[in-house]
C-alpha atoms as a PDB file:
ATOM      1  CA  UNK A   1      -2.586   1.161  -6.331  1.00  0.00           C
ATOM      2  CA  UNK A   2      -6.291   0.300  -7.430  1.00  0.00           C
ATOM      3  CA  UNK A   3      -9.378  -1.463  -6.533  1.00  0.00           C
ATOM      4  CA  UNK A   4     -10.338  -3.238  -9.782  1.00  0.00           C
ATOM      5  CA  UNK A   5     -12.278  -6.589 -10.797  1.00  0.00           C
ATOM      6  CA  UNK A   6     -10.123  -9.493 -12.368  1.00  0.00           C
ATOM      7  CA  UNK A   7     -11.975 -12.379 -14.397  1.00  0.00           C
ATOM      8  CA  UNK A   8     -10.300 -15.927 -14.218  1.00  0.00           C
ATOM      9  CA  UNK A   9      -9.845 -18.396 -17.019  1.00  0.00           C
ATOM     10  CA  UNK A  10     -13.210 -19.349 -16.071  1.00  0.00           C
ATOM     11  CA  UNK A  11     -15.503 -16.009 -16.355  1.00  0.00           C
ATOM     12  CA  UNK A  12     -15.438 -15.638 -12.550  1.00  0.00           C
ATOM     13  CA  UNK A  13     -15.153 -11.953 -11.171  1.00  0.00           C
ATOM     14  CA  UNK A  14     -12.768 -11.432  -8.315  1.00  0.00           C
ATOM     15  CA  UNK A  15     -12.054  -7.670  -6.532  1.00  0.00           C
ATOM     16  CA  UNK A  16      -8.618  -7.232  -6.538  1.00  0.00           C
ATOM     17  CA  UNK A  17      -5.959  -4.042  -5.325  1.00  0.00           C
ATOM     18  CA  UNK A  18      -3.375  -3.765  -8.025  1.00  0.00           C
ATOM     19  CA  UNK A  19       0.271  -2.194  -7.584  1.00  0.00           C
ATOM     20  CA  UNK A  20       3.030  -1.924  -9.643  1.00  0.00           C
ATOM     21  CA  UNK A  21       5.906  -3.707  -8.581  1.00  0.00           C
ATOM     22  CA  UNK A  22       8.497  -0.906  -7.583  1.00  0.00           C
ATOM     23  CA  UNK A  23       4.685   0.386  -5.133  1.00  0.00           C
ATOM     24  CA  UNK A  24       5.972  -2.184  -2.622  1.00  0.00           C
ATOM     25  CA  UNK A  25       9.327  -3.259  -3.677  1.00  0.00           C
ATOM     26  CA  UNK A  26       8.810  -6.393  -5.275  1.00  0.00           C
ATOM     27  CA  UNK A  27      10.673  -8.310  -8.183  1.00  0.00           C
ATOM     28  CA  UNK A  28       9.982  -6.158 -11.743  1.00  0.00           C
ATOM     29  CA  UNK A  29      10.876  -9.725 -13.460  1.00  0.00           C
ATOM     30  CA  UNK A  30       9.830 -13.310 -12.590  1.00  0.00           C
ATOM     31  CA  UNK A  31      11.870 -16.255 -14.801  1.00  0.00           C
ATOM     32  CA  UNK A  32      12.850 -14.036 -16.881  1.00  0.00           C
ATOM     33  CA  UNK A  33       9.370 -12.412 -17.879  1.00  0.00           C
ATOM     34  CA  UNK A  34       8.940  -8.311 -17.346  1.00  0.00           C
ATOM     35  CA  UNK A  35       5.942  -7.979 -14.473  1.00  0.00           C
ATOM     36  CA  UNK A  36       3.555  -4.969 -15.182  1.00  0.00           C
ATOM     37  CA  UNK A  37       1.433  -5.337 -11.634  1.00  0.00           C
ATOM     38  CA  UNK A  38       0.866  -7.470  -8.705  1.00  0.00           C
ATOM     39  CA  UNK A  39      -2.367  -7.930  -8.174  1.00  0.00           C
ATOM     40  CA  UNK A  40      -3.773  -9.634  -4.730  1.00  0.00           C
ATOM     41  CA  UNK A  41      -6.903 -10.726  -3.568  1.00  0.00           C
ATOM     42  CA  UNK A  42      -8.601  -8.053  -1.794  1.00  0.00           C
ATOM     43  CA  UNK A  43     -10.619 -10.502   0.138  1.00  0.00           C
ATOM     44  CA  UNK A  44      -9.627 -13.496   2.182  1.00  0.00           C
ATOM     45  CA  UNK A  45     -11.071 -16.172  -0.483  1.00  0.00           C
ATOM     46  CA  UNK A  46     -14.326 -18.569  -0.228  1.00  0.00           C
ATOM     47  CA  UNK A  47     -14.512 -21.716  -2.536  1.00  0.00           C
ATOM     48  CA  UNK A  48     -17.697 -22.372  -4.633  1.00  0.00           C
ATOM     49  CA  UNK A  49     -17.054 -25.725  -6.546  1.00  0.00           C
ATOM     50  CA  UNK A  50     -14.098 -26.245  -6.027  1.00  0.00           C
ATOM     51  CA  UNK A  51     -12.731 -22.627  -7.285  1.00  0.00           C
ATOM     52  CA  UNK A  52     -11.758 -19.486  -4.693  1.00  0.00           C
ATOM     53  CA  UNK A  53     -12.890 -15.940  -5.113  1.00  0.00           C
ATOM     54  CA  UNK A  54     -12.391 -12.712  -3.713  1.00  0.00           C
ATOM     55  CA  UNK A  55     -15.862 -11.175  -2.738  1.00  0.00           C
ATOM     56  CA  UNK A  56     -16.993  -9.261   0.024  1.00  0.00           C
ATOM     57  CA  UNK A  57     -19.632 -10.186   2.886  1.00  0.00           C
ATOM     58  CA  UNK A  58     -18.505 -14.185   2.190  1.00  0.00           C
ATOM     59  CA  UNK A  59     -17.725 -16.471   4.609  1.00  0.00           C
ATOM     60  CA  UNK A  60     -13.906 -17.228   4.159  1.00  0.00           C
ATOM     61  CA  UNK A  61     -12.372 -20.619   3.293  1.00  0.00           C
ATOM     62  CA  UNK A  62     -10.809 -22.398   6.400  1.00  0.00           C
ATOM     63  CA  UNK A  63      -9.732 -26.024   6.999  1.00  0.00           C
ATOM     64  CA  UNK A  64      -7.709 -26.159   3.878  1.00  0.00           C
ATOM     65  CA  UNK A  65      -4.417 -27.914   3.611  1.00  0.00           C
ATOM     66  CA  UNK A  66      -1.158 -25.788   2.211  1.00  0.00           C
ATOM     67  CA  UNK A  67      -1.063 -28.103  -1.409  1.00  0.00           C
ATOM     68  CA  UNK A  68      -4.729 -27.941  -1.470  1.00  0.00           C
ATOM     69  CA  UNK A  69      -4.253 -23.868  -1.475  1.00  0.00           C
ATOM     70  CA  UNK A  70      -1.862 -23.886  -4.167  1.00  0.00           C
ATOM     71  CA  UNK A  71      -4.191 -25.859  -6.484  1.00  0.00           C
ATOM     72  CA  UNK A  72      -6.877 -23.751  -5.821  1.00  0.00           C
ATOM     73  CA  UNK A  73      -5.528 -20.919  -6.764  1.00  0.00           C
ATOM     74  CA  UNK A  74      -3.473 -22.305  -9.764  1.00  0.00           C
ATOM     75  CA  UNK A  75      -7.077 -23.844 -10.801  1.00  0.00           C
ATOM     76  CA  UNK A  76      -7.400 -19.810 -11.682  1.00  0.00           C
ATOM     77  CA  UNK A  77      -5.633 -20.070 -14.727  1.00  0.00           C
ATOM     78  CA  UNK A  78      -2.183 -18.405 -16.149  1.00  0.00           C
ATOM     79  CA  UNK A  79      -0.926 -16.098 -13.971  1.00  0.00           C
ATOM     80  CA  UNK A  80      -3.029 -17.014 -10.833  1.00  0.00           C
ATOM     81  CA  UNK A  81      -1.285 -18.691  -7.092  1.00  0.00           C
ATOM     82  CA  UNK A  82      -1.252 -18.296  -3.822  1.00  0.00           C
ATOM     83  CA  UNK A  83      -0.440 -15.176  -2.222  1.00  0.00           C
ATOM     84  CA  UNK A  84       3.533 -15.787  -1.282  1.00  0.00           C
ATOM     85  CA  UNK A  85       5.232 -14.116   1.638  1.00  0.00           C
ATOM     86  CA  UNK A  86       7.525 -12.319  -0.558  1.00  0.00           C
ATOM     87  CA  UNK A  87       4.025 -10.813  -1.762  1.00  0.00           C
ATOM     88  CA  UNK A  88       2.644 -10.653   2.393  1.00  0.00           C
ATOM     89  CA  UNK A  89       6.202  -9.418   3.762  1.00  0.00           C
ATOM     90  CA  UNK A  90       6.197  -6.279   1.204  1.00  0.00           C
ATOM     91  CA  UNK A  91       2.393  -4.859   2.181  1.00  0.00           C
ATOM     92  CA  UNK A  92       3.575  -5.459   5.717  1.00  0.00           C
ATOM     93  CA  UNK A  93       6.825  -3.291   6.092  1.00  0.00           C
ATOM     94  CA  UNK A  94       5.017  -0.671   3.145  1.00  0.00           C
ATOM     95  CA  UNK A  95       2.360  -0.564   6.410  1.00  0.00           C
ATOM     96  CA  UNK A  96       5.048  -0.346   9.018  1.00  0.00           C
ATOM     97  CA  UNK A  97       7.125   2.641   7.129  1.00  0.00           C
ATOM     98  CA  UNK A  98       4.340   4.479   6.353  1.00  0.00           C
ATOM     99  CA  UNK A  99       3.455   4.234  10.381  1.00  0.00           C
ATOM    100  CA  UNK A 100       0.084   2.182   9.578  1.00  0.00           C
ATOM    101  CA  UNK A 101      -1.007  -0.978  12.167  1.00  0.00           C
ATOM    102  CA  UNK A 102      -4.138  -2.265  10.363  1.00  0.00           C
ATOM    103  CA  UNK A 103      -5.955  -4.615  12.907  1.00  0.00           C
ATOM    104  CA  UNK A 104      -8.735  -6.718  12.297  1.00  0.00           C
ATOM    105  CA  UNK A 105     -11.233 -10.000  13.724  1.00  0.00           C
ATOM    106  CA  UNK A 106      -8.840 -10.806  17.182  1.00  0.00           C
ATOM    107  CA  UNK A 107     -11.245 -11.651  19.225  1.00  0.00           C
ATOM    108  CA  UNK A 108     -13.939 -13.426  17.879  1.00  0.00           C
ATOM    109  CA  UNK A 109     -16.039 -10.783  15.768  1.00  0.00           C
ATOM    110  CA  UNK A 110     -13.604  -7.673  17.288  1.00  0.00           C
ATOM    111  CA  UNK A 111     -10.913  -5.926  17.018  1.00  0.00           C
ATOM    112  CA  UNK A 112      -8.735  -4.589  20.724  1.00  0.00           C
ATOM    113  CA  UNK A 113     -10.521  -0.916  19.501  1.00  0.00           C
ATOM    114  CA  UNK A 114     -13.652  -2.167  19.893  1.00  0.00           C
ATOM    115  CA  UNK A 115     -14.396  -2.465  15.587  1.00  0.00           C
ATOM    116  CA  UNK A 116     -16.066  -4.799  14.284  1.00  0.00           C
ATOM    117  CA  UNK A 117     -17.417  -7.129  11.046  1.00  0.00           C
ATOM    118  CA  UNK A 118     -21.353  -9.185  10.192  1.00  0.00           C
ATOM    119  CA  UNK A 119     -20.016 -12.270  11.839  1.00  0.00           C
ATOM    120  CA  UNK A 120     -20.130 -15.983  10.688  1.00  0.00           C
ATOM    121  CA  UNK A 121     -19.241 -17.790  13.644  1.00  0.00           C
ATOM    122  CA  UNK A 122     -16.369 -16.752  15.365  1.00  0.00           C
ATOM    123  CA  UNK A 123     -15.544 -15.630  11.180  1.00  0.00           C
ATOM    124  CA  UNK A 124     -16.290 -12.286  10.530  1.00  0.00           C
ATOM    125  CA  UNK A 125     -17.576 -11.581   6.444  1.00  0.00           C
ATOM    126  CA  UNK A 126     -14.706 -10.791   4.240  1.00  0.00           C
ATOM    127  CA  UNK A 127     -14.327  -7.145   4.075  1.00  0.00           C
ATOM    128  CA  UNK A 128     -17.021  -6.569   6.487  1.00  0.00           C
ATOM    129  CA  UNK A 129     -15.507  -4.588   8.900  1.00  0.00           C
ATOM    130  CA  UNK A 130     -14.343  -1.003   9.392  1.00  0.00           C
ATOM    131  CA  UNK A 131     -11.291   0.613   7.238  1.00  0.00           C
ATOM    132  CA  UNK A 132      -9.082   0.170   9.904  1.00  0.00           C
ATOM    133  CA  UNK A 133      -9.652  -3.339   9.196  1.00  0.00           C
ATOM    134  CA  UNK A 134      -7.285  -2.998   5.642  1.00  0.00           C
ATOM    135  CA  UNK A 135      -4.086  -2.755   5.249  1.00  0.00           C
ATOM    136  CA  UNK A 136      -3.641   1.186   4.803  1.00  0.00           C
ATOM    137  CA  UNK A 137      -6.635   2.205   6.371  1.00  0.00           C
ATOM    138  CA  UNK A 138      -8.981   3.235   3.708  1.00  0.00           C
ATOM    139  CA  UNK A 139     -11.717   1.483   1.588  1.00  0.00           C
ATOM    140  CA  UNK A 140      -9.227   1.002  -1.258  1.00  0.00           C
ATOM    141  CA  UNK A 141      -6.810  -1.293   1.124  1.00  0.00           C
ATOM    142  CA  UNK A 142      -5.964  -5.167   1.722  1.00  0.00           C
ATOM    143  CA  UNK A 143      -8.488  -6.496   3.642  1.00  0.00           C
ATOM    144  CA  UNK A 144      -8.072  -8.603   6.899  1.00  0.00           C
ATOM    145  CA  UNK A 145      -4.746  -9.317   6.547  1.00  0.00           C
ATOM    146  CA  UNK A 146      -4.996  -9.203  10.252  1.00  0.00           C
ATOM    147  CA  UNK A 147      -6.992 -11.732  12.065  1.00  0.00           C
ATOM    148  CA  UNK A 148     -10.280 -13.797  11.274  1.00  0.00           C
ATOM    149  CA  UNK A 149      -8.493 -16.384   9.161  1.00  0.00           C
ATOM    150  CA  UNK A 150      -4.491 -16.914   9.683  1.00  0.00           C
ATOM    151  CA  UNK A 151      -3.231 -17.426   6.075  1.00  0.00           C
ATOM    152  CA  UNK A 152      -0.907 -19.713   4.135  1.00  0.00           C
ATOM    153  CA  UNK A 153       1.570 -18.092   2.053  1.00  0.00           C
ATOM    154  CA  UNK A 154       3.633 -19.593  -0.532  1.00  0.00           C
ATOM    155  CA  UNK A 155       7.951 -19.739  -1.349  1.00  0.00           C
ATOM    156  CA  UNK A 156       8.797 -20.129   2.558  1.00  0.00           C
ATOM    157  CA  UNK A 157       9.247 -23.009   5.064  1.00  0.00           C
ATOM    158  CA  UNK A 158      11.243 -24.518   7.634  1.00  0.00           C
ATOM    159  CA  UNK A 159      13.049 -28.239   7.896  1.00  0.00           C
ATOM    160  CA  UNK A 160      14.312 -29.212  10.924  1.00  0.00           C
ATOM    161  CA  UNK A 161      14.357 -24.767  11.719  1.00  0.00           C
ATOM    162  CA  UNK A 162      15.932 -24.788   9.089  1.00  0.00           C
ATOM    163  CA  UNK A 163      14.879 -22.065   6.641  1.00  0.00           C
ATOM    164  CA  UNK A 164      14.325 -22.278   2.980  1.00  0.00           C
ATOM    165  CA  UNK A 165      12.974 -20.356   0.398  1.00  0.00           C
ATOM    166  CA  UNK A 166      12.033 -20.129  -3.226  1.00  0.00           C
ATOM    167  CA  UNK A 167      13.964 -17.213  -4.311  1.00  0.00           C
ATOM    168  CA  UNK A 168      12.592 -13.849  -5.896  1.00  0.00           C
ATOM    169  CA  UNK A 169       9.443 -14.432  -5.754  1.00  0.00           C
ATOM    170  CA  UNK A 170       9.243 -17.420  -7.690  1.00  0.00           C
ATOM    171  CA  UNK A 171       5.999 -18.846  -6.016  1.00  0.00           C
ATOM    172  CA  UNK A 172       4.250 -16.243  -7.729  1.00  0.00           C
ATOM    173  CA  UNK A 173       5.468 -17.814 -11.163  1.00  0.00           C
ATOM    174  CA  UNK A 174       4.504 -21.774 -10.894  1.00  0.00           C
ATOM    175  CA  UNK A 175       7.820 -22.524  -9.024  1.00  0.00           C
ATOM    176  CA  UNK A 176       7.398 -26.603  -7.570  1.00  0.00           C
ATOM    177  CA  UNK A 177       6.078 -26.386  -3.976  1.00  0.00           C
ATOM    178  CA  UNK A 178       6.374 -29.793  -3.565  1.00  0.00           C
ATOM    179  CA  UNK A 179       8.084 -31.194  -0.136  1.00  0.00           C
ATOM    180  CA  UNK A 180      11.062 -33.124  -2.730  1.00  0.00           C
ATOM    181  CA  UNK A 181      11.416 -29.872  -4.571  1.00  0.00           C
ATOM    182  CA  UNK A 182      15.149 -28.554  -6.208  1.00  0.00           C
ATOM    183  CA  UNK A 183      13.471 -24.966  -5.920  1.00  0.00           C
ATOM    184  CA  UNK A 184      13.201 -24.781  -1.914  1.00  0.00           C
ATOM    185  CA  UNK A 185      16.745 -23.251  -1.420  1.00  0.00           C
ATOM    186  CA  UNK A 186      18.256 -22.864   2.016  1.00  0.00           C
ATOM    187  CA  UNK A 187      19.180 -19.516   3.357  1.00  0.00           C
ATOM    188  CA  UNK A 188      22.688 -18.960   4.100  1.00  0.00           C
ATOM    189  CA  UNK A 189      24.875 -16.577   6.427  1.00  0.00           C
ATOM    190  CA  UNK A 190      27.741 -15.417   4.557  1.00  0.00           C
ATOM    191  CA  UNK A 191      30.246 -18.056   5.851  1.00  0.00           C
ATOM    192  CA  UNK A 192      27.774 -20.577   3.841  1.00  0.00           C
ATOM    193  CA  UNK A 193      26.081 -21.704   7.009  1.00  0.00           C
ATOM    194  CA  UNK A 194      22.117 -22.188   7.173  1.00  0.00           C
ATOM    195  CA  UNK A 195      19.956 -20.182   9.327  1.00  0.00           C
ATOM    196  CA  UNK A 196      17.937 -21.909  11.708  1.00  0.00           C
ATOM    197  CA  UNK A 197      15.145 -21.179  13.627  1.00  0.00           C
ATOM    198  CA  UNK A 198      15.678 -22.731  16.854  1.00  0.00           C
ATOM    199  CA  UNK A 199      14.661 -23.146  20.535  1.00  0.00           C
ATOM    200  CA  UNK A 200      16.577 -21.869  23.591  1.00  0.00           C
ATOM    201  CA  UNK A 201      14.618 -22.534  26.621  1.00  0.00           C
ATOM    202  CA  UNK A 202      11.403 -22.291  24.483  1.00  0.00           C
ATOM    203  CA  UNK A 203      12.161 -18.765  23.590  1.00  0.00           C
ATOM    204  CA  UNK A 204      12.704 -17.994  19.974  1.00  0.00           C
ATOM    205  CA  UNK A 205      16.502 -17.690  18.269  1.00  0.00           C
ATOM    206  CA  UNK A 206      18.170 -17.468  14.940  1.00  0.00           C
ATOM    207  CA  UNK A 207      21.561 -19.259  14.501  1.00  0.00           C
ATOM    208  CA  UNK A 208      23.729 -21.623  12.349  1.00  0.00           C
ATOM    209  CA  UNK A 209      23.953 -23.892  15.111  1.00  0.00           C
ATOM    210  CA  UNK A 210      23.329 -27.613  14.178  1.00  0.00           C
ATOM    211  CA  UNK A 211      23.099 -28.657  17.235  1.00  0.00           C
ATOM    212  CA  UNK A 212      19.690 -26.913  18.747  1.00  0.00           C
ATOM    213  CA  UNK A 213      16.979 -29.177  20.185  1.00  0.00           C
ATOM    214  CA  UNK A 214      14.194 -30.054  17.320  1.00  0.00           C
ATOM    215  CA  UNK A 215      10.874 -28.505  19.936  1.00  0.00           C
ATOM    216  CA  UNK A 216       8.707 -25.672  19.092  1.00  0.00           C
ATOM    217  CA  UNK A 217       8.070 -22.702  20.863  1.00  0.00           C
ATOM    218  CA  UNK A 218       7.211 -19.049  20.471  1.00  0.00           C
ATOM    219  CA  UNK A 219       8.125 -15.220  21.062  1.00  0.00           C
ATOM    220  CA  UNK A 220       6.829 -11.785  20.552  1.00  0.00           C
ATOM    221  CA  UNK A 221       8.292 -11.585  16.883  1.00  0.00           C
ATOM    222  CA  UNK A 222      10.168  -8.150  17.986  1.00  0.00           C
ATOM    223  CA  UNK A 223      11.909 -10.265  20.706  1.00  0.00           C
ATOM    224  CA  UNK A 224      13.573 -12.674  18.629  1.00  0.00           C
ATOM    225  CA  UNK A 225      17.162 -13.165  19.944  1.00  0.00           C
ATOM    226  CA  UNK A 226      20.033 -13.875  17.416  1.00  0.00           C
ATOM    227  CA  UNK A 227      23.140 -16.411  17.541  1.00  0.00           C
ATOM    228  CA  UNK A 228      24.461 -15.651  14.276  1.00  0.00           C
ATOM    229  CA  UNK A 229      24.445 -13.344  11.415  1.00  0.00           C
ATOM    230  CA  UNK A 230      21.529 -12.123   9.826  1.00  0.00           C
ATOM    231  CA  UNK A 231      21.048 -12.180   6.372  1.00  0.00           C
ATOM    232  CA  UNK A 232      19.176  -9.162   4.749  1.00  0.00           C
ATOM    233  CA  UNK A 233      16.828 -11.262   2.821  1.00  0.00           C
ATOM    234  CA  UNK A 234      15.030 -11.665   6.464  1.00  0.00           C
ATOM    235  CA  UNK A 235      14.423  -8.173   7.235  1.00  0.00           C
ATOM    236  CA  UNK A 236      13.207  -7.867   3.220  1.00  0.00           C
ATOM    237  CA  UNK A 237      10.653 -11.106   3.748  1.00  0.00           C
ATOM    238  CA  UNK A 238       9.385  -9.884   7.698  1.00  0.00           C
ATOM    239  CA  UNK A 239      10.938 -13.169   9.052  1.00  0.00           C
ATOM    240  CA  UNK A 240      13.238 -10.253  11.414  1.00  0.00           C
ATOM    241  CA  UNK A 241      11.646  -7.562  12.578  1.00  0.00           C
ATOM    242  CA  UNK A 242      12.942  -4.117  10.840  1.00  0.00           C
ATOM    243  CA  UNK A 243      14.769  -1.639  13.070  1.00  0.00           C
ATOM    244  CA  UNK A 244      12.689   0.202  15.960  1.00  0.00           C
ATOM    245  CA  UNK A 245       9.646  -2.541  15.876  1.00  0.00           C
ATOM    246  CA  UNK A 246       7.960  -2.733  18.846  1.00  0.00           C
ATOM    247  CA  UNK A 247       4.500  -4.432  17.590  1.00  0.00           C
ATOM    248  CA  UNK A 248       2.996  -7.485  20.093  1.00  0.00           C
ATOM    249  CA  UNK A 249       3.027  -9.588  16.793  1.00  0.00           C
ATOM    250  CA  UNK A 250       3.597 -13.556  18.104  1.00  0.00           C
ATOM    251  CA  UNK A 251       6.015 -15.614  16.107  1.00  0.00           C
ATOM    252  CA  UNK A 252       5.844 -19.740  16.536  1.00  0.00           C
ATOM    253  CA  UNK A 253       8.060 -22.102  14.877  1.00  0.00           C
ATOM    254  CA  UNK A 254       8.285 -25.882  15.195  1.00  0.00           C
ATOM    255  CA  UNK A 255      11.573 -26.789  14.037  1.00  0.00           C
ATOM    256  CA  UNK A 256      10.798 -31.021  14.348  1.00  0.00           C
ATOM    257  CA  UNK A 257      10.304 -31.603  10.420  1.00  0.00           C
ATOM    258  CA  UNK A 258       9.055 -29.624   7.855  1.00  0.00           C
ATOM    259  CA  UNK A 259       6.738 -26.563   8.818  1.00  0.00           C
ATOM    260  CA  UNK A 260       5.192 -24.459   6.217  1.00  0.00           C
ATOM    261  CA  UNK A 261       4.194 -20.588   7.157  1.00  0.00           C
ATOM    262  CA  UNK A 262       0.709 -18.644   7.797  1.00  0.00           C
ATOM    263  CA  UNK A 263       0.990 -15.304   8.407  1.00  0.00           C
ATOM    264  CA  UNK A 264      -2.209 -12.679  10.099  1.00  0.00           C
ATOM    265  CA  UNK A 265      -3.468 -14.550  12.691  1.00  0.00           C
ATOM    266  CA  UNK A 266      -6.830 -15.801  13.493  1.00  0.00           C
ATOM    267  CA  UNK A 267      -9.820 -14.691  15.706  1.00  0.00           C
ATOM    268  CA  UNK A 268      -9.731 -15.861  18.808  1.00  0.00           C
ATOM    269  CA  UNK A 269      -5.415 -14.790  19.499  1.00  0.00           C
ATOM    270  CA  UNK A 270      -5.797 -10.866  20.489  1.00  0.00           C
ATOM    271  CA  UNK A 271      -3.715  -8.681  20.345  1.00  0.00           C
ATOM    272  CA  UNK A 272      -0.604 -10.892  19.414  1.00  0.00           C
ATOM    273  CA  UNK A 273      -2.199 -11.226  15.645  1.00  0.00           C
ATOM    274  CA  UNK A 274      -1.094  -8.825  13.235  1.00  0.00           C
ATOM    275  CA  UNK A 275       0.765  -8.209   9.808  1.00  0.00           C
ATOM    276  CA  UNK A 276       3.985  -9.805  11.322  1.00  0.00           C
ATOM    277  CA  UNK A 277       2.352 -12.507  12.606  1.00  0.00           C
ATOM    278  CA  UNK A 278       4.201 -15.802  12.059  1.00  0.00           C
ATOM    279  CA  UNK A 279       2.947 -19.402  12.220  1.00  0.00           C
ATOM    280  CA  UNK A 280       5.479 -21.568  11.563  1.00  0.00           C
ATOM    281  CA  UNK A 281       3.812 -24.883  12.820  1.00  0.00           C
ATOM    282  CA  UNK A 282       2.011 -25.696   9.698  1.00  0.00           C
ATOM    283  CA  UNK A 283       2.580 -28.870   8.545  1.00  0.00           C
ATOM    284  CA  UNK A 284       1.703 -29.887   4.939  1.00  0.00           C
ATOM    285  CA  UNK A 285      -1.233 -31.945   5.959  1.00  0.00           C
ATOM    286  CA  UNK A 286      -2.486 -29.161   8.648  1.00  0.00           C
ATOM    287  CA  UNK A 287      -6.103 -28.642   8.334  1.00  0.00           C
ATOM    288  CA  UNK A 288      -7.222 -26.860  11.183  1.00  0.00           C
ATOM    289  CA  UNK A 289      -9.769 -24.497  10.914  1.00  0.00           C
ATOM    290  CA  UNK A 290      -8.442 -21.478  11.069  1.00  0.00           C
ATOM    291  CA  UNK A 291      -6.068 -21.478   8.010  1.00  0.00           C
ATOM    292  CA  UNK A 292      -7.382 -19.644   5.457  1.00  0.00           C
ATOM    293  CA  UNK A 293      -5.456 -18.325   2.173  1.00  0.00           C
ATOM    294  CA  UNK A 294      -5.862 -15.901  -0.787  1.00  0.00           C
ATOM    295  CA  UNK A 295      -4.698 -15.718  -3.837  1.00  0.00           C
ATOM    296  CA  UNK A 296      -3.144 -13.416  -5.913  1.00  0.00           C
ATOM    297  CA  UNK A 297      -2.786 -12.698  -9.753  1.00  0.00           C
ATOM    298  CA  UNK A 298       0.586 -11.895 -11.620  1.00  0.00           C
ATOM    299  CA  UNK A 299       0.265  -9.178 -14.347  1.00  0.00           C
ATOM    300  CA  UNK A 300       3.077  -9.347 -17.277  1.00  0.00           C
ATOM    301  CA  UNK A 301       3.985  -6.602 -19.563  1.00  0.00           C
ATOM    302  CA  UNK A 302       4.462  -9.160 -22.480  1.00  0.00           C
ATOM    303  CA  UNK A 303       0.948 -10.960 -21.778  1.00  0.00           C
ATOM    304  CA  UNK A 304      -1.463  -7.997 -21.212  1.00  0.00           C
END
């Protein structure tokens, strides 16, 4: 892993940490094409006309809509998208393994330790605050991946609870987003039933049941009860929790149409923000202000 700076097809400098893939366990091939490094945006971004960046001490991007993120980033050029939760789910159980809880702008400027960033607002300045502030708690980490702005991510949603996905990573390589799109695929137990996320007396549950009421509601994400089977590719995207998690990360789903998914949590939600963090309530036209994004930058061997 390394801190270095990125130019888009533009000329534009953006700070970015760069892995290899096999660093956090993600796909060494996408479509067919050999990845040398995944590289993500250090920084939540900021837009200057009409084109996001990764800088620090800026005030990040909010009120932005989930296709309006994806052409952002795409407006990058080759190689360029929005930061998918195959990408977020990897840094976040690397963190947990490794026993590190990054935590961030919870509470409007500070963290529950008392840390805290130069504040915009309620915002804090991307990368503003202390190390504990990024993801493995030095100067060389993610930043804010925890609070200040909750965060889009791209290849996951639910319809009707139930959950789809754009396999291996494929956001990351100009899959089709789109609401009508053939590469949303639904996730499956292995009796070819689909996992849903539903509602049992507004407590969170995972089952193939067709039959749940379409409501929202919410949990601590390490409370999550289960009806069915659980497919691995849910622990592998941190849409289960992993064995032994006990983090206060909140999880909210409404399972009444189609819900994309921010992941973080903003500043003003405490302690129940954090790298597991799931917002499932998003819908395509949601513009509330505190959705952020960042994007992220997809390195191939045969391209360099």
């Amino acid at each position: 892993m390394r801190n270095e700076i990125i130019y888009d097809e533009k000329g534009n400098p953006d700070v970015m940490v760069t892995f290899a893939p096999d660093e956090f366990g993600l796909p060494e091939t996408l479509k067919g094409r050999p990845v040398k490094e995944y590289c993500i945006s250090k920084y939540q971004n900021y837009v200057v006309d009409g084109t996001p960046y990764s800088m620090p001490f800026q005030v990040p991007e909010a009120n932005v809509t989930f296709d309006k993120a994806i052409s952002l980033c795409e407006s990058k050029g080759p190689g360029w998208h929005l930061m998918t939760n195959d990408e977020w789910a990897a840094i976040a159980l690397w963190c947990y393994n490794h026993g590190i809880r990054p935590t961030g702008n919870i509470s409007s400027g500070e963290d529950d330790d008392g840390g805290h960033g130069e504040k915009f607002d309620v915002r804090t300045l991307t990368g503003s605050g202390p190390n504990t502030w990024n993801h493995d708690g030095t100067s060389l980490g993610v930043a804010d991946l925890v609070g200040n702005v909750v965060e889009f991510v791209g290849g996951v949603r639910f319809v009707n609870g139930r959950l789809q996905i754009i396999p291996d990573n494929g956001a990351a390589a100009g899959a089709d987003q789109s609401k009508d799109s053939d590469d949303w695929q639904p996730v499956l137990t292995s009796e070819g039933k689909p996992v849903i996320y539903g509602i049992d007396g507004n407590r969170m549950v995972i089952t193939d049941d067709d039959n749940e009421d379409l409501d929202w509601g919410g949990d601590f994400f390490k409370d999550i009860k289960t009806k069915c089977e659980i497919p691995d590719v849910l622990k592998r995207l941190a849409l289960y929790p992993p064995e032994g998690f006990d983090w206060k990360d909140w999880c909210w789903i409404d399972n009444d149409g189609e819900s994309l998914v921010c992941r973080g949590g903003h500043w003003a939600i405490g302690t129940s923000a954090g790298l597991f963090y799931l917002l499932g309530l998003g819908a395509r036209t949601n513009t509330i202000g505190g959705i952020g994004f960042r994007s992220a930058f997809v390195r191939y061997a045969d391209n360099l």
